[in-house]
Every structure is written in structure tokens, then in C-alpha cells.
N, C-alpha and C. Protein backbone atom coordinates (compact mmCIF):
# COMPACT_ATOMS: atom_id res chain seq x y z
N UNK A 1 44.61 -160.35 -107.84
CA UNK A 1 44.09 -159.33 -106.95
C UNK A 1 42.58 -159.45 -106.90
N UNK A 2 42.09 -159.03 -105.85
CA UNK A 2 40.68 -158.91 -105.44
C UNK A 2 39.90 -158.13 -105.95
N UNK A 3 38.43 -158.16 -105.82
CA UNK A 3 37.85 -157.00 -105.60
C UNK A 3 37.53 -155.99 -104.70
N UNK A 4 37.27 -154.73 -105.30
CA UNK A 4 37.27 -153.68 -104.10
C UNK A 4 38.15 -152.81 -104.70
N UNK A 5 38.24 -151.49 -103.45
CA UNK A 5 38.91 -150.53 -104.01
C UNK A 5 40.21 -150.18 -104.18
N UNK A 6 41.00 -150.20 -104.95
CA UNK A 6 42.57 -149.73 -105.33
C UNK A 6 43.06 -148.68 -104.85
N UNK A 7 43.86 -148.73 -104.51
CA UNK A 7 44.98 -147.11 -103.86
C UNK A 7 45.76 -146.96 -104.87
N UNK A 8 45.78 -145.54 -105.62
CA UNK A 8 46.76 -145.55 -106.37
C UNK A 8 47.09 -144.24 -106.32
N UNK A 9 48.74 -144.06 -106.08
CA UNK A 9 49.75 -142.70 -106.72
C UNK A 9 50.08 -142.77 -107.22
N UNK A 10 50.88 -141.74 -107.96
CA UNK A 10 51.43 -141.23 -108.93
C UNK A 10 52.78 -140.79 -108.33
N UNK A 11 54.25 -141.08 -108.10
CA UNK A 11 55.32 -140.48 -107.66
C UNK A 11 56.52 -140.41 -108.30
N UNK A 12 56.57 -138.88 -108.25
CA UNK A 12 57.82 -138.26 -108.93
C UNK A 12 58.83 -138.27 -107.90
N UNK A 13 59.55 -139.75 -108.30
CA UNK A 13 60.90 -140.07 -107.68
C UNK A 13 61.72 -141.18 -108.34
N UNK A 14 63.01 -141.39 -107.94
CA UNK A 14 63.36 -142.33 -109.03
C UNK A 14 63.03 -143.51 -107.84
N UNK A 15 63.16 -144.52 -109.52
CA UNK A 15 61.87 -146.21 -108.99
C UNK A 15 63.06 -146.92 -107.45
N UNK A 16 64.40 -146.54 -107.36
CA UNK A 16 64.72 -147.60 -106.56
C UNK A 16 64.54 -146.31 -104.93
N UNK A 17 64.23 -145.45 -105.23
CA UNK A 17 64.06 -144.59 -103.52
C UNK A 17 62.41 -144.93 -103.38
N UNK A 18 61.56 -145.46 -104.67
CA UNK A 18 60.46 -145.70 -104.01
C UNK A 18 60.32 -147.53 -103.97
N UNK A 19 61.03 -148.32 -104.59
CA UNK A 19 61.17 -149.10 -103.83
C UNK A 19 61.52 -149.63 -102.50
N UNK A 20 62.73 -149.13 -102.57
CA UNK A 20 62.97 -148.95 -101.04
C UNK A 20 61.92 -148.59 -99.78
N UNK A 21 61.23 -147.67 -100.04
CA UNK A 21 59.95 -147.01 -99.21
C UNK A 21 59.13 -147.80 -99.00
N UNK A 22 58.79 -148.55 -100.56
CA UNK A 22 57.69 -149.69 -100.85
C UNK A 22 58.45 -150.69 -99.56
N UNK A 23 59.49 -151.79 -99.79
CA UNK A 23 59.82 -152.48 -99.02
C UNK A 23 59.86 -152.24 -97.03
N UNK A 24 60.13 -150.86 -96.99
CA UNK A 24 60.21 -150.88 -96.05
C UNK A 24 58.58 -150.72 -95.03
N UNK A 25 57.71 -150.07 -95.82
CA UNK A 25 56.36 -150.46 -95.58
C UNK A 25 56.14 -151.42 -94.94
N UNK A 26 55.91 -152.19 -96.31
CA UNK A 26 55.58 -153.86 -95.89
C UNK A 26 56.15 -154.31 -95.21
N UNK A 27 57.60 -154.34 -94.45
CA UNK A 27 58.32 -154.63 -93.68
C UNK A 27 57.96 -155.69 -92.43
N UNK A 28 56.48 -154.89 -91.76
CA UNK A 28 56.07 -155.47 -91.03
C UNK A 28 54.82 -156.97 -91.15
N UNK A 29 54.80 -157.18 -92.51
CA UNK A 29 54.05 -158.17 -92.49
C UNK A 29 54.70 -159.26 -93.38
N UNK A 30 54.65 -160.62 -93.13
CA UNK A 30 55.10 -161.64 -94.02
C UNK A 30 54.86 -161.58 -95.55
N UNK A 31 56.00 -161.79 -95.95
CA UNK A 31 56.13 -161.67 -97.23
C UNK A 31 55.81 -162.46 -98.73
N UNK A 32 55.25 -163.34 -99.45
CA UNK A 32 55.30 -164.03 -99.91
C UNK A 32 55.54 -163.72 -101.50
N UNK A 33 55.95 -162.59 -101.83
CA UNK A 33 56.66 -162.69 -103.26
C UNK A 33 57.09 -161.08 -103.00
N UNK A 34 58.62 -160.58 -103.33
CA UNK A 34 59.24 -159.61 -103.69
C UNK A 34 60.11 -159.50 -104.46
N UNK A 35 59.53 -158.89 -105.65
CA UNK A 35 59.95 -158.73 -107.15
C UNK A 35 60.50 -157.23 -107.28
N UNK A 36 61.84 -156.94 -107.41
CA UNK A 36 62.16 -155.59 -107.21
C UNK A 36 62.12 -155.21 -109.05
N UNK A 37 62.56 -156.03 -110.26
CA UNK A 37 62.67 -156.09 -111.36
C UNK A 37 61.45 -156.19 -111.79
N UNK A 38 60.77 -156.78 -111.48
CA UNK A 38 58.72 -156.91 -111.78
C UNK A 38 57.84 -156.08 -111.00
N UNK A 39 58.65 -154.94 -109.88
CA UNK A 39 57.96 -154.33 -109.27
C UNK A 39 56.63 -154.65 -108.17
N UNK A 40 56.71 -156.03 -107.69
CA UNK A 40 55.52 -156.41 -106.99
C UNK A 40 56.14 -156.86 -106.01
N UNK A 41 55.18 -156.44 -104.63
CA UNK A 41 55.47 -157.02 -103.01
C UNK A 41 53.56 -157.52 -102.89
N UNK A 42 54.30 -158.97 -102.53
CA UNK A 42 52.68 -159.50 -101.99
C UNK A 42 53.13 -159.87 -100.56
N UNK A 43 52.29 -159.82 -99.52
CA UNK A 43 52.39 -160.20 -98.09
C UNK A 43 51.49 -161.68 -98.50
N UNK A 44 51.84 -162.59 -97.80
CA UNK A 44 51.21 -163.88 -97.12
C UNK A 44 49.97 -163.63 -96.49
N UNK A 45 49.40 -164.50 -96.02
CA UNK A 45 48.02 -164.38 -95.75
C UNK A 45 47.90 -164.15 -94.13
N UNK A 46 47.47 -162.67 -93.81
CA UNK A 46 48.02 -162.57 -92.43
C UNK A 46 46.28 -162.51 -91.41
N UNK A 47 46.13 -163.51 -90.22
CA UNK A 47 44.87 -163.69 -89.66
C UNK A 47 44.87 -162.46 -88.60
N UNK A 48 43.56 -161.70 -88.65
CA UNK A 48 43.22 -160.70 -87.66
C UNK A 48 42.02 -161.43 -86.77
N UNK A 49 41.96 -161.36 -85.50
CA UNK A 49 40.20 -161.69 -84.64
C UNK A 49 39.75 -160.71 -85.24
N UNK A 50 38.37 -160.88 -85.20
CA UNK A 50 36.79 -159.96 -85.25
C UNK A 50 36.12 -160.42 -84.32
N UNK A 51 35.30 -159.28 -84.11
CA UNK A 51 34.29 -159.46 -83.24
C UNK A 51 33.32 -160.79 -84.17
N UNK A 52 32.58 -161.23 -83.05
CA UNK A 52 32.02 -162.16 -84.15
C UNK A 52 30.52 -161.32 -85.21
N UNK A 53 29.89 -161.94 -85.69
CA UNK A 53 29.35 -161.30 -86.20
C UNK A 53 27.74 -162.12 -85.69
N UNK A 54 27.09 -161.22 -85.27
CA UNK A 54 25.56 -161.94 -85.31
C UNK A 54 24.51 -162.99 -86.32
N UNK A 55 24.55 -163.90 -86.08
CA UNK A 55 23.64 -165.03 -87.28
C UNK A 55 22.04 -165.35 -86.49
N UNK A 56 21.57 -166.18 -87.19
CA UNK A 56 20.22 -166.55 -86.59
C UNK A 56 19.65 -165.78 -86.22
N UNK A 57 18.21 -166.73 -85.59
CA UNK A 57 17.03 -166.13 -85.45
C UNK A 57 16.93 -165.44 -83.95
N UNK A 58 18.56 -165.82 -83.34
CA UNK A 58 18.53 -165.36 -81.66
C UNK A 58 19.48 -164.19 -81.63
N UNK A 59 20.49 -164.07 -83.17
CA UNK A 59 21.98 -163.17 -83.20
C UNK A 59 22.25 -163.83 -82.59
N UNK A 60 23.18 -165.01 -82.15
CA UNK A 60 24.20 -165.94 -81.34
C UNK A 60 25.19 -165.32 -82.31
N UNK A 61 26.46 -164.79 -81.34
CA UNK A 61 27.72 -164.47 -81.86
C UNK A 61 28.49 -165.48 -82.76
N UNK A 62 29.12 -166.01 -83.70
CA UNK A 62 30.21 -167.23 -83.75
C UNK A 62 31.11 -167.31 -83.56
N UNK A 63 31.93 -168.67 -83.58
CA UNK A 63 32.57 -169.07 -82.88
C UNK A 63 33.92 -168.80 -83.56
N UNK A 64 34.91 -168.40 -82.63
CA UNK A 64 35.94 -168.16 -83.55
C UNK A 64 36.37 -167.39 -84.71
N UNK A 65 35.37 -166.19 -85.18
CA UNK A 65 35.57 -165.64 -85.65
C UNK A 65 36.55 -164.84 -85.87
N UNK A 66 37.20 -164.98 -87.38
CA UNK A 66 38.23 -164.04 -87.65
C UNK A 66 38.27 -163.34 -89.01
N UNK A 67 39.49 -162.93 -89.07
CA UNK A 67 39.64 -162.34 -91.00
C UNK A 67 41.12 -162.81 -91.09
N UNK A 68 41.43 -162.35 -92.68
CA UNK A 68 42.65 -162.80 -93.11
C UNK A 68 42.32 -161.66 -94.39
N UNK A 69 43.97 -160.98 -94.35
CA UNK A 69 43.66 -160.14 -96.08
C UNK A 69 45.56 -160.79 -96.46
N UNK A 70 45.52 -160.24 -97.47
CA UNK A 70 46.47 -160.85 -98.18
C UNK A 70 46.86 -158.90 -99.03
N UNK A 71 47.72 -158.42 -98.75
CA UNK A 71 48.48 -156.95 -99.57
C UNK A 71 49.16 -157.20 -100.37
N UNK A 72 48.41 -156.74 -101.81
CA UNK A 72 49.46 -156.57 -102.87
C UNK A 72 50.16 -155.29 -103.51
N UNK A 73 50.96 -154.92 -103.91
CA UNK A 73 51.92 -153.53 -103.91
C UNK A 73 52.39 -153.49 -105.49
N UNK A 74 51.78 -152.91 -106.05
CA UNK A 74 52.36 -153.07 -107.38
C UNK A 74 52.97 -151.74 -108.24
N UNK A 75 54.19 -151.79 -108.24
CA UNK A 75 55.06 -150.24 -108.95
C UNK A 75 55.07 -150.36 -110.48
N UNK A 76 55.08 -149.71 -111.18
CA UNK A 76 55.37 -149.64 -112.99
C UNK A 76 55.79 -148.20 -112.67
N UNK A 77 56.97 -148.58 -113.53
CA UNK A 77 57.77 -147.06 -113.92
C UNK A 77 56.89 -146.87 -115.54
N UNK A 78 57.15 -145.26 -115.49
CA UNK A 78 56.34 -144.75 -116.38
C UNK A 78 57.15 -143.57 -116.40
N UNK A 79 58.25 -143.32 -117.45
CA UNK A 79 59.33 -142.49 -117.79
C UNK A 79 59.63 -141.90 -116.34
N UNK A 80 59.15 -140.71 -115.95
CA UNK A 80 60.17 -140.06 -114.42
C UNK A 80 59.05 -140.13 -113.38
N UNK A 81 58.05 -141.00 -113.23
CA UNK A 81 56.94 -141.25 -112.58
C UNK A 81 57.20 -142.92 -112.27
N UNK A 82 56.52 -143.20 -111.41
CA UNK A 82 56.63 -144.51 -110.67
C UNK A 82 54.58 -144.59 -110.23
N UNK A 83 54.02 -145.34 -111.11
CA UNK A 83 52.93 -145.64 -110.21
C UNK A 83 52.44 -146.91 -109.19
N UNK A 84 51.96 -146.45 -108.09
CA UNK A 84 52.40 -147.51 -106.81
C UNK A 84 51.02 -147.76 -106.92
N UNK A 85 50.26 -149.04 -106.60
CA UNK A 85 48.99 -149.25 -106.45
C UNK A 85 49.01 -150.42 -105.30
N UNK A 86 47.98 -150.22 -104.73
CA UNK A 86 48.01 -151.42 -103.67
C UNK A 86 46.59 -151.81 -103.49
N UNK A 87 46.28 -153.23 -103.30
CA UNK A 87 45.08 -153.84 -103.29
C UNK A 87 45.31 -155.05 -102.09
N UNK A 88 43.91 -155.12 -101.71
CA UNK A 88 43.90 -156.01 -100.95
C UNK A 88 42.96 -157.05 -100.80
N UNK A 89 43.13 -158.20 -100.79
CA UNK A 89 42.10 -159.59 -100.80
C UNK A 89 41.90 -159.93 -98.95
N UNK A 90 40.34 -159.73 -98.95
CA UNK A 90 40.05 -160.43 -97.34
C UNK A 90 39.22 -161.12 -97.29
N UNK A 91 39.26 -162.06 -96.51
CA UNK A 91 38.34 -163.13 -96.01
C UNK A 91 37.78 -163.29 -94.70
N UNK A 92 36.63 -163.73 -94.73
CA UNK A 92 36.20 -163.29 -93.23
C UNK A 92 35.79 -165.55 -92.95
N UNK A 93 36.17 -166.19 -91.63
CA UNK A 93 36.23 -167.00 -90.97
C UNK A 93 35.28 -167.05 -90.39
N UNK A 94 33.68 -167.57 -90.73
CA UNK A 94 33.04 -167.18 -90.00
C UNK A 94 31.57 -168.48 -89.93
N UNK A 95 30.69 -168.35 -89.33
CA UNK A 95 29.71 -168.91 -89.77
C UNK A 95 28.88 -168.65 -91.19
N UNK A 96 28.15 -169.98 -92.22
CA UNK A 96 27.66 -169.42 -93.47
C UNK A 96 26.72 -170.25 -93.31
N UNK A 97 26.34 -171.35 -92.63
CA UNK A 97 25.37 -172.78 -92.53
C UNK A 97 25.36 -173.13 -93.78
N UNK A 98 24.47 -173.87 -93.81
CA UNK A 98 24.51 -174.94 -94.86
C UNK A 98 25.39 -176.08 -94.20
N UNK A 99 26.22 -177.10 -94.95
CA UNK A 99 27.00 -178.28 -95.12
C UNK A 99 28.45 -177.62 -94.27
N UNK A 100 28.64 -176.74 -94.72
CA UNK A 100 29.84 -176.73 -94.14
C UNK A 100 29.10 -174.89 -93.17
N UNK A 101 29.48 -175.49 -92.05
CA UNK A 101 29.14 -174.43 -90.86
C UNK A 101 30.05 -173.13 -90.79
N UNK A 102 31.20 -173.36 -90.85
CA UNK A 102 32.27 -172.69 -90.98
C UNK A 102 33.49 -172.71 -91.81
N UNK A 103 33.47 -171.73 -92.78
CA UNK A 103 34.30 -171.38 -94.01
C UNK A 103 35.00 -170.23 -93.95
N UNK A 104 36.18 -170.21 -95.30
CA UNK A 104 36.60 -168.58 -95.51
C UNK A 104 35.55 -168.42 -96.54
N UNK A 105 35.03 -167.04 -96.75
CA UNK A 105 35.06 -166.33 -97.12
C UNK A 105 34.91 -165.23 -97.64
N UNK A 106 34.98 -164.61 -99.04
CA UNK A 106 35.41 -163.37 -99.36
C UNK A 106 34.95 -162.15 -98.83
N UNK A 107 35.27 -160.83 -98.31
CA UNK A 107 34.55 -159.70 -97.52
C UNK A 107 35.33 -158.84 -98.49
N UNK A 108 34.47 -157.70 -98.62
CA UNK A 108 35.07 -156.31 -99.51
C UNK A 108 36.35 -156.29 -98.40
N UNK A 109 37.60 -155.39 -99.04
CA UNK A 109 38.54 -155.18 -98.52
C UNK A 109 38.68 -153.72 -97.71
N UNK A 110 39.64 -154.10 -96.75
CA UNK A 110 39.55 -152.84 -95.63
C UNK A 110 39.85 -151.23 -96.09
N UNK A 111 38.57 -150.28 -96.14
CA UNK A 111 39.78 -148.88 -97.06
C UNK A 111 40.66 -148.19 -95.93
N UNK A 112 40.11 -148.90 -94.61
CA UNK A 112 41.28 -148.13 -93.59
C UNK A 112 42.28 -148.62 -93.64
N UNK A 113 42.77 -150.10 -93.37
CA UNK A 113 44.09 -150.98 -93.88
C UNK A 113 44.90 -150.33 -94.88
N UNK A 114 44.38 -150.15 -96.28
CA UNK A 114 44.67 -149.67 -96.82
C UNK A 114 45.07 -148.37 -97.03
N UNK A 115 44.17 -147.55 -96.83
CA UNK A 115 44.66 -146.07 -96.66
C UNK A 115 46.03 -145.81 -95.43
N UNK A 116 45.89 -146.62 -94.74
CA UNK A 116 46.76 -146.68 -93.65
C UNK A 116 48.04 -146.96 -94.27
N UNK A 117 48.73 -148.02 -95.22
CA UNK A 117 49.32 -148.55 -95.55
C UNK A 117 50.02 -147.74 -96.65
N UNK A 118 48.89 -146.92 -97.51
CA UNK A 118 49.59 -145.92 -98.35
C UNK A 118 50.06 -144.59 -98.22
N UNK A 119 49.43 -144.40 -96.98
CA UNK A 119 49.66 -143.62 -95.63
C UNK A 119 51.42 -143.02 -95.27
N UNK A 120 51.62 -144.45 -94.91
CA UNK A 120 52.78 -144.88 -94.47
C UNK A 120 53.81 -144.68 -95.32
N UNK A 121 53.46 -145.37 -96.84
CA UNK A 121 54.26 -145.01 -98.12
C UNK A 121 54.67 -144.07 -98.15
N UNK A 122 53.55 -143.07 -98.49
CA UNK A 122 54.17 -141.61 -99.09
C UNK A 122 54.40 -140.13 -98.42
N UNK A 123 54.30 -140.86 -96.77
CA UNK A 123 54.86 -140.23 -95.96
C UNK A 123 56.47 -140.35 -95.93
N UNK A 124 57.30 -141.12 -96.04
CA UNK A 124 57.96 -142.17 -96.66
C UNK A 124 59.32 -141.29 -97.52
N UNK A 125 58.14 -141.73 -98.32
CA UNK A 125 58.64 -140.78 -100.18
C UNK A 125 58.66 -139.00 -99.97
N UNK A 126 57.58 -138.52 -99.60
CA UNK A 126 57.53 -137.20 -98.90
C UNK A 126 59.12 -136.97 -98.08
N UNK A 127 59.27 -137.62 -96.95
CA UNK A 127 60.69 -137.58 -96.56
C UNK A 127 61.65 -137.35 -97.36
N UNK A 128 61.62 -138.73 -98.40
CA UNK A 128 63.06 -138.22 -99.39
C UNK A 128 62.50 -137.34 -100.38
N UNK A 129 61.91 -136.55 -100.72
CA UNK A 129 61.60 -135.44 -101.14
C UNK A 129 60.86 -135.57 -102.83
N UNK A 130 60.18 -136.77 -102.75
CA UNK A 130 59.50 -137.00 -104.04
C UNK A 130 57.93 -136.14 -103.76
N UNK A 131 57.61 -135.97 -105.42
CA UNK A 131 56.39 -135.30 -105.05
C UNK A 131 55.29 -136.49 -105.73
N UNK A 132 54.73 -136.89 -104.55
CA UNK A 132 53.16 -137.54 -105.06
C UNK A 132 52.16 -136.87 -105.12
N UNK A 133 51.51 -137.22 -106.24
CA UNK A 133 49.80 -137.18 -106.75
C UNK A 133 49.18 -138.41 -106.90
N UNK A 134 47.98 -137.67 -107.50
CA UNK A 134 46.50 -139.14 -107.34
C UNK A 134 46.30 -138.91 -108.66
């Protein structure tokens, strides 16, 4: 996992109604490891456009500019509590000069993505009638 800021609850529900929730979340993005026994959902590395971002001495936009984050979802049961944490790794596609003109990488991670995403969760869990805290 990256750096940057962590989402984390606390939910009083049993671990397979918040798995379930967990899975169905992520649902919409490619998957690249789901561990229901190890408690971890990682998504694949999914590319967003950006605006480009201004460089030089003129701000010339670049070329092709994009991002990529990568969501990780991580549950530990903790006697009648389930804590869900989610983090996210992004990279920004962009101009850096030097030798190589255009590279990934690393950008702090999105807290709207995120908040959005845990959002979604424990609205979720709220439905089947678990009670989350922070």
C-alpha cells in the first residue's frame, strides 16, 4: 500500500454480510487479488484522463496526460467487529524532463475516490443493518 490517507471503520456486523458489501463495492473495477479467508480485495491498475497539467517557462499543457490508482480493501475481524480499511496508490502519466520526458509517477492519493468508495460501503452495511463507527 501507498502513501497517503487511509479510510478506516469500525463495523458491527458479521465478517461474511460485510464481505459481501466489500465485494460488491468493488464490483465495478478490475480485480486483481480477492482473498475472502485473508480478507483483502485489490483492484488492478485502473487509467483515468487528466487535464494536463502546466510545465515550463510558457505552461504548455502535456501530452497525454493521465492517472492510474490501484484500491486496496483490507477487513480483519476483531471478535464481533470487522475493521474495513481502504487505501489507495496513484500515479500521475505525465511530463517530468530530464532523460525520460514522460513517466509514471507517484501523486498523493484521491480523498474523494476514496471517501466515495467507503461511501458506497457503509451505505451498504447500513442497509443490512450493521452499525459503523470511525
Amino acid at each position: 500500500m501507498g502513501a497517503g490517507d487511509l479510510q478506516e471503520r469500525y463495523v458491527a456486523c458479521a465478517y461474511d454480510t460485510v464481505w459481501l458489501a466489500a465485494t460488491d463495492t468493488m464490483k465495478d473495477y478490475p480485480l486483481e487479488l480477492e482473498d475472502k479467508d485473508g480478507g483483502l480485495i485489490e483492484t488492478a491498475w485502473v487509467e483515468t484522463p487528466v487535464h494536463g497539467r502546466p510545465y515550463g517557462l510558457f505552461q504548455r499543457e502535456g501530452l497525454g496526460d493521465k492517472e492510474r490508482f490501484q484500491a486496496t480493501m483490507t477487513l480483519t475481524r476483531r471478535e464481533d467487529v470487522t475493521i474495513v480499511r481502504l487505501s489507495e496508490r496513484r500515479e500521475h502519466f505525465g511530463f517530468r524532463g530530464g532523460a525520460r520526458i514522460y513517466q509514471w509517477y507517484p501523486v498523493e492519493p484521491s480523498e474523494e475516490a476514496m471517501h466515495a468508495l467507503m461511501t458506497q460501503l457503509t451505505g451498504r452495511l447500513e442497509e443490512q443493518g450493521c452499525f459503523i463507527g470511525t
